[in-house]
Every structure is written in structure tokens, then in C-alpha cells.
PDB file of N, CA and C in Angstrom:
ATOM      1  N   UNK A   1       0.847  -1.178   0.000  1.00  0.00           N
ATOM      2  CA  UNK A   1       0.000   0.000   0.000  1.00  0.00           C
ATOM      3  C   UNK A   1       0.892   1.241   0.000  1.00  0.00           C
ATOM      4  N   UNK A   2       0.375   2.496  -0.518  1.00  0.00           N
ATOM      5  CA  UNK A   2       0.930   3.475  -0.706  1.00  0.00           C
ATOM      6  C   UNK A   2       0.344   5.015  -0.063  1.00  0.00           C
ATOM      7  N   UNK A   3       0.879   6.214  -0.478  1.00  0.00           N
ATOM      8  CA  UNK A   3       0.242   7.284  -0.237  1.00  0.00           C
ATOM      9  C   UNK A   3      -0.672   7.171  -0.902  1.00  0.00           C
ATOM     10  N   UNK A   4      -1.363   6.691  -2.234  1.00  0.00           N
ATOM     11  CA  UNK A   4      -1.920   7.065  -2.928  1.00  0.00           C
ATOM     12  C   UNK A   4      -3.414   6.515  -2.597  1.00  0.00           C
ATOM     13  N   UNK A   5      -2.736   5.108  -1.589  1.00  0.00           N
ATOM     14  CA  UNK A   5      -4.315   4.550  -1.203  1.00  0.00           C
ATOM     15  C   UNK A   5      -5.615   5.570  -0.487  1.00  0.00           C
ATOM     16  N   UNK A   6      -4.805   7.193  -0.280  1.00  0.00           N
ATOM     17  CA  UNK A   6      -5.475   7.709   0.529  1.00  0.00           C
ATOM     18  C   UNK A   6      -6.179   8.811  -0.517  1.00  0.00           C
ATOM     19  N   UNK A   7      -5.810   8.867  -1.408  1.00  0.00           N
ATOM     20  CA  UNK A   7      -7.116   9.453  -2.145  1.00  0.00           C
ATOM     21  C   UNK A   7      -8.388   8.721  -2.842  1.00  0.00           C
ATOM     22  N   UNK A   8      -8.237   7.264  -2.579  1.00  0.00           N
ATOM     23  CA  UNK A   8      -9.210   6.259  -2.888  1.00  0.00           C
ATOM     24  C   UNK A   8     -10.097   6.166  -1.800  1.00  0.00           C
ATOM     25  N   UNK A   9      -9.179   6.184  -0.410  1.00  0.00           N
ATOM     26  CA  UNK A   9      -9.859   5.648   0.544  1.00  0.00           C
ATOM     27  C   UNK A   9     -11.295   6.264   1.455  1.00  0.00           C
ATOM     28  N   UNK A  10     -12.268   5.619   1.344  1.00  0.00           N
ATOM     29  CA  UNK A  10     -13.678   6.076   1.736  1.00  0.00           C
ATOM     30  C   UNK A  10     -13.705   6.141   3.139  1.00  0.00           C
ATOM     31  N   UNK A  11     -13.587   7.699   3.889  1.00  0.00           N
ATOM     32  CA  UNK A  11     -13.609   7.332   5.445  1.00  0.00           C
ATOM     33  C   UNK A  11     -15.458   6.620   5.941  1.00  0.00           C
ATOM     34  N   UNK A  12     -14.935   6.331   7.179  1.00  0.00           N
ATOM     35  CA  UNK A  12     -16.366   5.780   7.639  1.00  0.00           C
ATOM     36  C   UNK A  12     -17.599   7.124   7.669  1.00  0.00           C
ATOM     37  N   UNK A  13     -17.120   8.339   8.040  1.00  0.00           N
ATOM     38  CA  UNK A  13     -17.891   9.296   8.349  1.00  0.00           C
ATOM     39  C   UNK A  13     -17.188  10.688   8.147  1.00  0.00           C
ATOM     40  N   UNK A  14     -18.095  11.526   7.720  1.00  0.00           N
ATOM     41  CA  UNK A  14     -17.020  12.760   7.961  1.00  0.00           C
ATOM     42  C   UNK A  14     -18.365  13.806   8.847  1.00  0.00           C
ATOM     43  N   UNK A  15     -17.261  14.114   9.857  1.00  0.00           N
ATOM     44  CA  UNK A  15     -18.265  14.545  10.928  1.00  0.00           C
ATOM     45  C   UNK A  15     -19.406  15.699  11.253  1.00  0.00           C
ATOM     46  N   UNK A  16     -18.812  16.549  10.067  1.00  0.00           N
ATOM     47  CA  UNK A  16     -19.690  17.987   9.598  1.00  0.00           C
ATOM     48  C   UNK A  16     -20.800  16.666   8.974  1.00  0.00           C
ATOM     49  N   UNK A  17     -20.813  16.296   8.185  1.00  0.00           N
ATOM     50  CA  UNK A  17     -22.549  16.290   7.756  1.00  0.00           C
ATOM     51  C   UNK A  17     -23.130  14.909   8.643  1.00  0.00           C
ATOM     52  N   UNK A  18     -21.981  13.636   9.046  1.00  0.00           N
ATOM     53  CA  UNK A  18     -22.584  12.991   9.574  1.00  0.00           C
ATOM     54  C   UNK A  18     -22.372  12.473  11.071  1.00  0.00           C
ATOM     55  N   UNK A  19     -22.874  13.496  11.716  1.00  0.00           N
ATOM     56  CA  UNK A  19     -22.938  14.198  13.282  1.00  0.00           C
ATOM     57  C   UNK A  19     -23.681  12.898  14.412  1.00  0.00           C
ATOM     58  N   UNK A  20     -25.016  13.159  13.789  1.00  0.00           N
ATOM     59  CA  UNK A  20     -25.939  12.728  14.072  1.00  0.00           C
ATOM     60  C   UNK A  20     -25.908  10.615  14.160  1.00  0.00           C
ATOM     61  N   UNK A  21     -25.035  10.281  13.504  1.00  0.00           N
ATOM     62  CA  UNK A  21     -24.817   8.463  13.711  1.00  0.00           C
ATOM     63  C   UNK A  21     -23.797   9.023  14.505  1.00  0.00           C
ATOM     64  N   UNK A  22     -22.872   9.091  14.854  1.00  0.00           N
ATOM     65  CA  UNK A  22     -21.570   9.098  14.536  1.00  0.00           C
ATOM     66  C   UNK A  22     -21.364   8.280  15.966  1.00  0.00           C
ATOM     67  N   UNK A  23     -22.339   8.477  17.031  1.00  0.00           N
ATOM     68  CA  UNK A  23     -22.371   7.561  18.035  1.00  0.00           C
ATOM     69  C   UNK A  23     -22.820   5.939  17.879  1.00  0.00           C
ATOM     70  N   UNK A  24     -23.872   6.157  17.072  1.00  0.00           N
ATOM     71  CA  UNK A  24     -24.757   5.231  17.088  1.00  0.00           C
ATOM     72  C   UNK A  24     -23.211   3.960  16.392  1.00  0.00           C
ATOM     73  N   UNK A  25     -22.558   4.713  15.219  1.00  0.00           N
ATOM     74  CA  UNK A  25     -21.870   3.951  14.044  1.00  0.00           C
ATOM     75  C   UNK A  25     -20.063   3.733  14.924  1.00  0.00           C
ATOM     76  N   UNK A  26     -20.225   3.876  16.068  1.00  0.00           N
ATOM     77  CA  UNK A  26     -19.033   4.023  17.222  1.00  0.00           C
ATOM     78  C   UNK A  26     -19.555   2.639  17.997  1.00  0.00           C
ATOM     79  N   UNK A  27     -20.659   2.596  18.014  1.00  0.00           N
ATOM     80  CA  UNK A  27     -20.994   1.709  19.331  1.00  0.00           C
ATOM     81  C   UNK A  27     -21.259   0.349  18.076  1.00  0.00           C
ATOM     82  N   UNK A  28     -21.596   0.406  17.108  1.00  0.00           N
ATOM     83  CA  UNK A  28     -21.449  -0.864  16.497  1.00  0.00           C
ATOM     84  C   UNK A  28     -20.099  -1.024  16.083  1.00  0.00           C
ATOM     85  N   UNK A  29     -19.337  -0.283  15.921  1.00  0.00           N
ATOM     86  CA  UNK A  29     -17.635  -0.206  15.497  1.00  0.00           C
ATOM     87  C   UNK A  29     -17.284  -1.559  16.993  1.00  0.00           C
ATOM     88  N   UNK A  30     -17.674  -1.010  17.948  1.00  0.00           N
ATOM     89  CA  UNK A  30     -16.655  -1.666  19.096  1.00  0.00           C
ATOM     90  C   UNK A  30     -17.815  -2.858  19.083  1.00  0.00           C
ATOM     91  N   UNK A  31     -18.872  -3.420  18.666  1.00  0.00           N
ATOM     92  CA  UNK A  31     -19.345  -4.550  19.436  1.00  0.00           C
ATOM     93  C   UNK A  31     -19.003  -5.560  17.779  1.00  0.00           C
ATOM     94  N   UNK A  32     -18.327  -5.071  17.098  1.00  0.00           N
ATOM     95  CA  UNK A  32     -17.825  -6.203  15.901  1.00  0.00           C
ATOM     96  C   UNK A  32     -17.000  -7.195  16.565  1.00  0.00           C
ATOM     97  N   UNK A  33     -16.924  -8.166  15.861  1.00  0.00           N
ATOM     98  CA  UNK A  33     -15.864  -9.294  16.299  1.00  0.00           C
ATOM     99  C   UNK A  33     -15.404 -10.216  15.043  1.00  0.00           C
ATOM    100  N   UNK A  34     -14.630  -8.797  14.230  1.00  0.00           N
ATOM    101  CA  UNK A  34     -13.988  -9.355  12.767  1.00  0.00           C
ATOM    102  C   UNK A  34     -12.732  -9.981  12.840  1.00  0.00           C
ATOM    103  N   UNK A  35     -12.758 -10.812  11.936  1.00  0.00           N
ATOM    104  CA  UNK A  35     -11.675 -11.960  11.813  1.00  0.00           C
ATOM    105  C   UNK A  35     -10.343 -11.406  11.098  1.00  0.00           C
ATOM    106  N   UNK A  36     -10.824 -10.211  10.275  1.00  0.00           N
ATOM    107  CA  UNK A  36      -9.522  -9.494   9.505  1.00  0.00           C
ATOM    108  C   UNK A  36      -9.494  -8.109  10.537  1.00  0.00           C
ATOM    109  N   UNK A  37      -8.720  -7.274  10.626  1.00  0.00           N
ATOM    110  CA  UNK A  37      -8.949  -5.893  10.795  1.00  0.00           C
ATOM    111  C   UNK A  37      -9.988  -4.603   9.928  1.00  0.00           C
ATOM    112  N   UNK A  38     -10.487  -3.550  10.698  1.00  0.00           N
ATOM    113  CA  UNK A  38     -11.635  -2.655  10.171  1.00  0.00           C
ATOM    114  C   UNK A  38     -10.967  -1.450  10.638  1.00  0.00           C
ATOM    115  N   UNK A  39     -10.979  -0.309   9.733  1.00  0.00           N
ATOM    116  CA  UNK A  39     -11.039   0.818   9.800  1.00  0.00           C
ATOM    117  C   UNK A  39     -12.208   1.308  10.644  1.00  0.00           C
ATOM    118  N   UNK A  40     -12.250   1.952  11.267  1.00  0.00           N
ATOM    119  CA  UNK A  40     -13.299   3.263  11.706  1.00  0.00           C
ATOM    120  C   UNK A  40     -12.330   4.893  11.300  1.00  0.00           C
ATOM    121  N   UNK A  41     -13.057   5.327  10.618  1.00  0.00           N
ATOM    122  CA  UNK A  41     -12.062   6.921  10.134  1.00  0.00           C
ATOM    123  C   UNK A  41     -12.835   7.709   9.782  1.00  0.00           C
ATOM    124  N   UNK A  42     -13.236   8.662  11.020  1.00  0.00           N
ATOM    125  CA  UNK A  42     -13.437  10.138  11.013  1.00  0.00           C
ATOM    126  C   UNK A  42     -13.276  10.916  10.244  1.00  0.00           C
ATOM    127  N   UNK A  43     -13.816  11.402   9.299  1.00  0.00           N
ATOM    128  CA  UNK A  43     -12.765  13.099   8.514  1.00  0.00           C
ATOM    129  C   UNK A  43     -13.019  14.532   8.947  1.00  0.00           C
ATOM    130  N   UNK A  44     -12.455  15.153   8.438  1.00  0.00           N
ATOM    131  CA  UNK A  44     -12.894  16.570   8.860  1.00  0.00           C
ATOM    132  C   UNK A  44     -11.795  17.658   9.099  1.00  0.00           C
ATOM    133  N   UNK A  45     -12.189  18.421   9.587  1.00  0.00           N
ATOM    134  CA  UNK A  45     -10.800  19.579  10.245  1.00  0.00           C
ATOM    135  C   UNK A  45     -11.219  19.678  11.647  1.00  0.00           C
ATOM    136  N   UNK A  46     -10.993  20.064  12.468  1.00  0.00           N
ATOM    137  CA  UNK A  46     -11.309  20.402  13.703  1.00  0.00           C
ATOM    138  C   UNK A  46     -11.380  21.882  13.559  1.00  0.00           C
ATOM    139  N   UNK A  47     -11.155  22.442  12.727  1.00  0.00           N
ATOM    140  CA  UNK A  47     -12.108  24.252  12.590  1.00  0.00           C
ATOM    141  C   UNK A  47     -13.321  24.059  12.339  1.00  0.00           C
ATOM    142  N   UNK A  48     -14.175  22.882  11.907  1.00  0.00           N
ATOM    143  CA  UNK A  48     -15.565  22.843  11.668  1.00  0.00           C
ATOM    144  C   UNK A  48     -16.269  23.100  13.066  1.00  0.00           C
ATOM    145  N   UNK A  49     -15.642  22.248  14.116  1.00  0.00           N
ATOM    146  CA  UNK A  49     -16.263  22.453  15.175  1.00  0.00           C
ATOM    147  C   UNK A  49     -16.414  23.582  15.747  1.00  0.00           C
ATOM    148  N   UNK A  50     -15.804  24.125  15.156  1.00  0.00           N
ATOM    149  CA  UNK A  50     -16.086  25.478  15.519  1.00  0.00           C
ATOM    150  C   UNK A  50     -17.479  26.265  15.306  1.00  0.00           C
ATOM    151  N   UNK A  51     -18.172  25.932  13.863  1.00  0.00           N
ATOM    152  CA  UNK A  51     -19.715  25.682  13.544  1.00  0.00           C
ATOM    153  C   UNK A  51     -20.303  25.576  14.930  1.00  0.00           C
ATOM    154  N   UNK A  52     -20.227  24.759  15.656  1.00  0.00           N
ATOM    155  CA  UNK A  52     -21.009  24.226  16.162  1.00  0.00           C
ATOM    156  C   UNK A  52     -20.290  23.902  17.209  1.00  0.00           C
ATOM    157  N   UNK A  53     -19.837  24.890  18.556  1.00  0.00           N
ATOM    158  CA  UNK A  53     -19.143  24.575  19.380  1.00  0.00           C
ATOM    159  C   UNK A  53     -19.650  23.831  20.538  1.00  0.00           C
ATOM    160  N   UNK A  54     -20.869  23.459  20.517  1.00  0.00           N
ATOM    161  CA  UNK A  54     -21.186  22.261  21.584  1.00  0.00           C
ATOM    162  C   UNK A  54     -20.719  21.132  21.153  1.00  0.00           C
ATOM    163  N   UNK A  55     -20.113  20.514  20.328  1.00  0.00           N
ATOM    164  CA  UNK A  55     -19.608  19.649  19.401  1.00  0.00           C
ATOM    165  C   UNK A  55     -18.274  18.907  19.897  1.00  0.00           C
ATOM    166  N   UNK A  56     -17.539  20.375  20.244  1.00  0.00           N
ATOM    167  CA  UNK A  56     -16.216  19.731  21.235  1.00  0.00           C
ATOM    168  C   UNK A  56     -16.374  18.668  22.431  1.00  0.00           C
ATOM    169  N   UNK A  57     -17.670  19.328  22.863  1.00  0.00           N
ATOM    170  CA  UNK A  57     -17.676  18.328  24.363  1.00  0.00           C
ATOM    171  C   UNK A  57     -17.896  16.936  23.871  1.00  0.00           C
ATOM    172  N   UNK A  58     -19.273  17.211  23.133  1.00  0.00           N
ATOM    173  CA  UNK A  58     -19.982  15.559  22.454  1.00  0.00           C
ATOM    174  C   UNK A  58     -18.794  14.700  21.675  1.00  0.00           C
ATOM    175  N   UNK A  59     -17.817  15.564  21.225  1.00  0.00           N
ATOM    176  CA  UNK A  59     -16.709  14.700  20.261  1.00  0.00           C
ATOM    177  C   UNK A  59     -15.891  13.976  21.920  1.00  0.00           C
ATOM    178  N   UNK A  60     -15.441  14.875  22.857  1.00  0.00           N
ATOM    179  CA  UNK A  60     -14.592  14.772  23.387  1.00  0.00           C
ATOM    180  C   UNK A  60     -15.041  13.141  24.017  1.00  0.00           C
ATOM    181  N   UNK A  61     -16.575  13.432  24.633  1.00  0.00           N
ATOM    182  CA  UNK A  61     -17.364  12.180  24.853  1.00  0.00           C
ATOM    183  C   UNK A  61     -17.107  11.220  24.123  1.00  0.00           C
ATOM    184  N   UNK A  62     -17.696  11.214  22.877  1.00  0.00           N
ATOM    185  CA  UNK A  62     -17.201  10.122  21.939  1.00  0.00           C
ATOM    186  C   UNK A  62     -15.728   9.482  21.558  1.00  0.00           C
ATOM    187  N   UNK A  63     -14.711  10.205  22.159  1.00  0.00           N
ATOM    188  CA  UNK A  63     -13.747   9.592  22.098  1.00  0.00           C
ATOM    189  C   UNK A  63     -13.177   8.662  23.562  1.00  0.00           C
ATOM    190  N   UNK A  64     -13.989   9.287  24.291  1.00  0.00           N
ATOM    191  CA  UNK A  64     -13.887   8.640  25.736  1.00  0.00           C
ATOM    192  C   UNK A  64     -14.755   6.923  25.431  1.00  0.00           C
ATOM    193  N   UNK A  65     -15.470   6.836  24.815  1.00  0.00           N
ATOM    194  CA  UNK A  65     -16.569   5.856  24.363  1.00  0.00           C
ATOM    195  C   UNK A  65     -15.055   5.319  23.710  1.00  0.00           C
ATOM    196  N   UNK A  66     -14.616   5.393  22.642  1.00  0.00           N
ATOM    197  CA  UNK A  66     -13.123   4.559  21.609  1.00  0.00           C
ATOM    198  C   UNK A  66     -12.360   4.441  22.324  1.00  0.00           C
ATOM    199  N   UNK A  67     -11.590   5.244  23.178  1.00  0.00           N
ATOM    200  CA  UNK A  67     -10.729   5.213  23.995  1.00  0.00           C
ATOM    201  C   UNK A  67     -10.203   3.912  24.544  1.00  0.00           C
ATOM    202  N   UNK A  68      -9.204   3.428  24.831  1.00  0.00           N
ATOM    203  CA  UNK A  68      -8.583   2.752  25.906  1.00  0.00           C
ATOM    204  C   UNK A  68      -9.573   1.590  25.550  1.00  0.00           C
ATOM    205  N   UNK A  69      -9.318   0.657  24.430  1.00  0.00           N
ATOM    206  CA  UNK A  69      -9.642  -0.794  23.829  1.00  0.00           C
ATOM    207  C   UNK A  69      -8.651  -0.908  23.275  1.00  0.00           C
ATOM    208  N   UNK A  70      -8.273  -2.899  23.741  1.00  0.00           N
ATOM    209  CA  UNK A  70      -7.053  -3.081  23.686  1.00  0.00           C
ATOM    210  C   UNK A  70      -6.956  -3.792  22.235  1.00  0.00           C
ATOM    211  N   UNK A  71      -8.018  -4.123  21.825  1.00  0.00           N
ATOM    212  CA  UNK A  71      -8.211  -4.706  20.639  1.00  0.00           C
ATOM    213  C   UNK A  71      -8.506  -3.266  19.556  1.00  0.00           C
ATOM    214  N   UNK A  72      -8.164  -2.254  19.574  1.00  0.00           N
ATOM    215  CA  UNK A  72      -8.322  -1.030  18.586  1.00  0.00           C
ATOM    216  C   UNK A  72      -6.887  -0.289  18.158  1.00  0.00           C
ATOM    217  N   UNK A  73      -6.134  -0.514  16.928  1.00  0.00           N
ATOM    218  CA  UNK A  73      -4.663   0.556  17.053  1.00  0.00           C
ATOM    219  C   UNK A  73      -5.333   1.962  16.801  1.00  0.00           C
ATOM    220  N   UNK A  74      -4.824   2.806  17.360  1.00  0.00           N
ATOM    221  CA  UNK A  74      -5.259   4.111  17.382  1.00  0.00           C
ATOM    222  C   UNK A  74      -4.147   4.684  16.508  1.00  0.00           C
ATOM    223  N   UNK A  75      -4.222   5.591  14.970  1.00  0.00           N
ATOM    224  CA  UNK A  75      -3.398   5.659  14.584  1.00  0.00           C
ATOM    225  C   UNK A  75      -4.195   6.843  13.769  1.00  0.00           C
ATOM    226  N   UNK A  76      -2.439   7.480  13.499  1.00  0.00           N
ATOM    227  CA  UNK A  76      -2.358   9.024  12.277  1.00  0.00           C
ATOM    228  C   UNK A  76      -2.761   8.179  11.250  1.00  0.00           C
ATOM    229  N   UNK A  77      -2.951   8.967  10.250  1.00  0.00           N
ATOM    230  CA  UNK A  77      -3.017   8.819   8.455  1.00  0.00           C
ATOM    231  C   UNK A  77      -2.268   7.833   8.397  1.00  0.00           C
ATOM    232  N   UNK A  78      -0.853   8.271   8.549  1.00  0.00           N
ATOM    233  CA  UNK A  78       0.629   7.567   8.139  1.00  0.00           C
ATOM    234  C   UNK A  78       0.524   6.463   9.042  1.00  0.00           C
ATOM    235  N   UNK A  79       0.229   6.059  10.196  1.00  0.00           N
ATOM    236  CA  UNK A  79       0.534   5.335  11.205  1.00  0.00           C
ATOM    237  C   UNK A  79      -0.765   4.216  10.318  1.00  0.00           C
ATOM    238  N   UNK A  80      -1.938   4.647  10.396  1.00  0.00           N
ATOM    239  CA  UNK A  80      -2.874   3.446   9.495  1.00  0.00           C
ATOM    240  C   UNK A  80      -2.263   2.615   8.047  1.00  0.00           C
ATOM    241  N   UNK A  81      -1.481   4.069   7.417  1.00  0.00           N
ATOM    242  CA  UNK A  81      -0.851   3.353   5.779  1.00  0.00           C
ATOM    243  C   UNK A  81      -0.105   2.189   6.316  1.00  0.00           C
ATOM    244  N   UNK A  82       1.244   2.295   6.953  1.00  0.00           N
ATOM    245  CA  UNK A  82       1.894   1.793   7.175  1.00  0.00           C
ATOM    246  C   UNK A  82       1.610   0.212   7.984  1.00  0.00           C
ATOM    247  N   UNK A  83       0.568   0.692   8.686  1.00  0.00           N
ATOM    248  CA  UNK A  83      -0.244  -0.891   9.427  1.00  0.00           C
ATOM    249  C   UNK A  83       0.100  -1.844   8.854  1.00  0.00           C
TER     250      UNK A  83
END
């Protein structure tokens, strides 16, 4: 795999328009029990939240929800290519 896989690659959600799952599509992320590895990948900028600054807390929440699973690599762009 390359840099290039990343202009192909379809994130799971991008968080400006899809706000509203983004919990719901978190809590089925962690109750999978796949035999290969799965992406879950966010997009966005973090100036969007700015739109909509109650957003920080609810994100901050939602990462407390991903957080600290030992079965999840938590990784940059580069840190996922390289996987």
C-alpha cells in the first residue's frame, strides 16, 4: 500500500454532515468481532467544530466511548498506511 491509497480511501464518516450516527456507528464499530482488521475513520478539520461549538464536548465524549480498547490501534493517516 501506498500514499496514494489515501485518495481512494472512503472514510467511515465525515463529521460535519454525519454528526448525528456518529455515536450510534461508534458503538457498532466496538461490538464487531472481525476476523480481519476494520477501519473506523473520522474526517474533517477540527475548525468545523467550531460551527457548532457544543460539538467539542460531544466529540470529546465520543472519544472517551473509543478510547482505551485493547483490541483497537489508534493511529495518524501515516501510522494506518503503514499498518
Amino acid at each position: 500500500m501506498n500514499e496514494t491509497f489515501f485518495f481512494f480511501f472512503k472514510g467511515t464518516l465525515y463529521h460535519n454532515e454525519d454528526w448525528d450516527s456518529l455515536f450510534d456507528m461508534g458503538k457498532r464499530f466496538l461490538e464487531l468481532q472481525p476476523d480481519t482488521p476494520k477501519v473506523f475513520y473520522i474526517w474533517g478539520h477540527a475548525y468545523e467544530f467550531d460551527i457548532y461549538p457544543e460539538r467539542w464536548k460531544q466529540f470529546d465524549e465520543f472519544c472517551r466511548l473509543m478510547s482505551n480498547n485493547k483490541d483497537i490501534f489508534y493511529g495518524t493517516n501515516k501510522e494506518v498506511l503503514i499498518y
